[in-house]
Protein backbone atom coordinates (compact mmCIF):
# COMPACT_ATOMS: atom_id res chain seq x y z
CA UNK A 1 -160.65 61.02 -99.80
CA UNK A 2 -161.84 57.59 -100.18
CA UNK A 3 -159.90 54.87 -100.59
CA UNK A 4 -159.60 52.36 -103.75
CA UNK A 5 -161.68 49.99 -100.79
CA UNK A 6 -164.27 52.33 -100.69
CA UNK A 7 -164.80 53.16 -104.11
CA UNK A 8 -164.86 48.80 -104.76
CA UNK A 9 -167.75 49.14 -101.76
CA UNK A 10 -170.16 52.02 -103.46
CA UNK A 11 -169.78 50.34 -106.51
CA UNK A 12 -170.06 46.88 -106.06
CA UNK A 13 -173.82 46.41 -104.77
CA UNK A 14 -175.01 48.56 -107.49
CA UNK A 15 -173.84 45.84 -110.11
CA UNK A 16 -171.23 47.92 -111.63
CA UNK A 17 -169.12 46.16 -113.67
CA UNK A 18 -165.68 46.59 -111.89
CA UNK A 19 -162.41 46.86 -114.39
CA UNK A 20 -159.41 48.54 -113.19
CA UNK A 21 -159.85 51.28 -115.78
CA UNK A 22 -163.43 52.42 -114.29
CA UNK A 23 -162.64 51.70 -110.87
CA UNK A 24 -159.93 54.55 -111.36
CA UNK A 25 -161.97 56.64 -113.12
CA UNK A 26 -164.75 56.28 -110.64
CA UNK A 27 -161.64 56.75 -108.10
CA UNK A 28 -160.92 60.37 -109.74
CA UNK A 29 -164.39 61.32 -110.03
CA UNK A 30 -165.30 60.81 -106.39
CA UNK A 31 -161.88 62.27 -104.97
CA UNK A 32 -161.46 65.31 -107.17
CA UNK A 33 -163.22 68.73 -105.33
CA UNK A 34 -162.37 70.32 -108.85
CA UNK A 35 -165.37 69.05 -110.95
CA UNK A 36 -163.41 67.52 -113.51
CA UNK A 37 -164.33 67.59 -117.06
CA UNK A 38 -164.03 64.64 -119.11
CA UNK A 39 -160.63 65.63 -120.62
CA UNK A 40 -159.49 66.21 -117.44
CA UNK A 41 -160.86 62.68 -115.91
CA UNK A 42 -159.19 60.93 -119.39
CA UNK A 43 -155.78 62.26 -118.63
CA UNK A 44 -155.51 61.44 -114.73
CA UNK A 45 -156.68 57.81 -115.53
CA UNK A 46 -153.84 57.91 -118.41
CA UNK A 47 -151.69 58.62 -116.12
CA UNK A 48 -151.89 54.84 -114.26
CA UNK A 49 -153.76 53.23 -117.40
CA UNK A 50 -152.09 54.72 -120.81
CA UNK A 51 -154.32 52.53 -122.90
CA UNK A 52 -157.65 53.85 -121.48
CA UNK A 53 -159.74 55.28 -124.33
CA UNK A 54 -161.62 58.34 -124.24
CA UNK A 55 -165.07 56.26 -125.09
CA UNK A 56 -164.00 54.42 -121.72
CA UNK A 57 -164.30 57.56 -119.92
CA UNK A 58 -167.71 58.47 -121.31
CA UNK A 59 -169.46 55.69 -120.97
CA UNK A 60 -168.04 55.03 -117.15
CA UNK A 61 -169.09 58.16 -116.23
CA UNK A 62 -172.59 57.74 -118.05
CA UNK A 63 -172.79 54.60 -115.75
CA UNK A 64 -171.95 55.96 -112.19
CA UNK A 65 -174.52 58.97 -113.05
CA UNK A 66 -177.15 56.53 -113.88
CA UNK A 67 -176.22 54.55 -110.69
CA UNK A 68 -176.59 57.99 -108.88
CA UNK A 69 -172.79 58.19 -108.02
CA UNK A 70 -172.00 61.28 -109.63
CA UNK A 71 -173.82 64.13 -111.43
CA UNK A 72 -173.14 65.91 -115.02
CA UNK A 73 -172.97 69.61 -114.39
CA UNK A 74 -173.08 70.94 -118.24
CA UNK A 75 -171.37 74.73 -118.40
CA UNK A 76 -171.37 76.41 -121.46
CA UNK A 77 -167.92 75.21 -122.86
CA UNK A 78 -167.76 71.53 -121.37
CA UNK A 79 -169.63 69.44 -118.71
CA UNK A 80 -167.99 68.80 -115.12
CA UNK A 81 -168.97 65.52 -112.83
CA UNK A 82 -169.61 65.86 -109.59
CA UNK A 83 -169.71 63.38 -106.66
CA UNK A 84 -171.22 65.51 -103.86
CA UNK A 85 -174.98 64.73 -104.03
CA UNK A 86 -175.78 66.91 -101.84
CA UNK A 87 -177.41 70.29 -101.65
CA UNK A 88 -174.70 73.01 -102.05
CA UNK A 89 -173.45 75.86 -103.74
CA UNK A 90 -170.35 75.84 -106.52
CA UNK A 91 -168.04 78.41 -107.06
CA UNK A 92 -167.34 79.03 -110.75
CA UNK A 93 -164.30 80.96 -111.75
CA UNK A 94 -165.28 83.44 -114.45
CA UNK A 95 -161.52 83.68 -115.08
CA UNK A 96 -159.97 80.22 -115.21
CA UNK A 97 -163.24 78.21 -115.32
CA UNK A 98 -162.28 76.09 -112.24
CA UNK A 99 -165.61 74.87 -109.69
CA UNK A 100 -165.29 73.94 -107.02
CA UNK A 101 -167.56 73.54 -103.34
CA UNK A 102 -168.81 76.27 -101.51
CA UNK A 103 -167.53 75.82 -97.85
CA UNK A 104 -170.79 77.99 -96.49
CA UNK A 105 -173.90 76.36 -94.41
CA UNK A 106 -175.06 73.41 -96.52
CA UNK A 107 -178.37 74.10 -94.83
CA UNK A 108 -179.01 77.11 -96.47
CA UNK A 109 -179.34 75.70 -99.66
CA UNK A 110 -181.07 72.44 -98.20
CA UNK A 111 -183.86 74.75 -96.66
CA UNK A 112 -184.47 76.83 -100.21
CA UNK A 113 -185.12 73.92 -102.49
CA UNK A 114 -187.63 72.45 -99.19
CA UNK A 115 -189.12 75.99 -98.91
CA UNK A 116 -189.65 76.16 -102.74
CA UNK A 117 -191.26 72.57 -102.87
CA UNK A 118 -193.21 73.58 -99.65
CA UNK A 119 -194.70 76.76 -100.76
CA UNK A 120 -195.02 75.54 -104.85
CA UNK A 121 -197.08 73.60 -107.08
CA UNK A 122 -193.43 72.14 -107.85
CA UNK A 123 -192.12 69.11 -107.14
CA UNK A 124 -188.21 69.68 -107.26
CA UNK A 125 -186.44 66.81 -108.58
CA UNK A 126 -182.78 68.59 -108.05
CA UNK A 127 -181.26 71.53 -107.58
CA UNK A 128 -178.55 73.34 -108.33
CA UNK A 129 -176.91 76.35 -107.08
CA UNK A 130 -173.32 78.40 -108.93
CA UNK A 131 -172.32 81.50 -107.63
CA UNK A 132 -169.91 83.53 -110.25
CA UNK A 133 -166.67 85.55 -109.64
CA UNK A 134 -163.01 85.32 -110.06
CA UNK A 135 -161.12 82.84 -107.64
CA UNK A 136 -158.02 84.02 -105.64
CA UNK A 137 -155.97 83.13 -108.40
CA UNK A 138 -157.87 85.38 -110.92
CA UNK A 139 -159.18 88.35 -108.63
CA UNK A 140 -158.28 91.53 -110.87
CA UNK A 141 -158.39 93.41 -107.43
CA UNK A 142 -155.91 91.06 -106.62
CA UNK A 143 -153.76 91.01 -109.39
């Protein structure tokens, strides 16, 4: 989890403007594992900043991704943002939608995108890997 500190430190040499409403909004991005989706960013920052505006939210978020702080994952119903950069697997919930890290050997996916550049006429700009199922929560074997 980083801390408000932190967040001021990534931000500041990149020459992001810093207003309390993006600095939280940057805050939620970075320390959520769930892959929020806009809607979901919007009413977290509400919760400290009531006045934030949903255009706020957009074009904060279309500002760290440009900086390279966070990534748009677009789904079929809505995007998600994501702060981990690096290569890795998400799990997506086929049930409730939720994403969130794969806790597996980071490696693994690390080695496939070098092996496909390696052995390609393909230079591989980013990756990205989503496994699909039903969480815990929505197992029908479970439930």
């Amino acid at each position: 989890m980083a801390s408000q500190s932190q967040v001021v430190d990534l931000l500041k040499p990149l020459g992001i403007r810093l207003t309390p409403q993006r600095l939280a909004i940057a805050e939620v991005v970075i320390n959520s594992a769930d892959h929020p989706t806009v809607r979901e960013i919007f009413e977290r920052v509400r919760a400290f900043f009531p006045y934030v505006t949903i255009a706020t939210v957009y074009s904060t978020l279309a500002t760290l991704e440009q900086s390279g702080i966070v990534r748009e994952l677009p789904f079929q119903k809505h995007s998600r943002y994501d702060a981990n950069l690096e290569p890795h697997a998400n799990l997506v919930c086929i049930g409730c939608d939720s994403v969130i890290d794969a806790e597996v050997n980071l490696d693994l996916v690390a080695e496939l995108e070098h092996q496909v550049a390696a052995e390609s006429q393909f230079q591989v700009s980013s990756q990205r890997v989503d496994f699909y199922g039903w969480c815990s929560g929505c197992d029908p074997d479970r439930n």
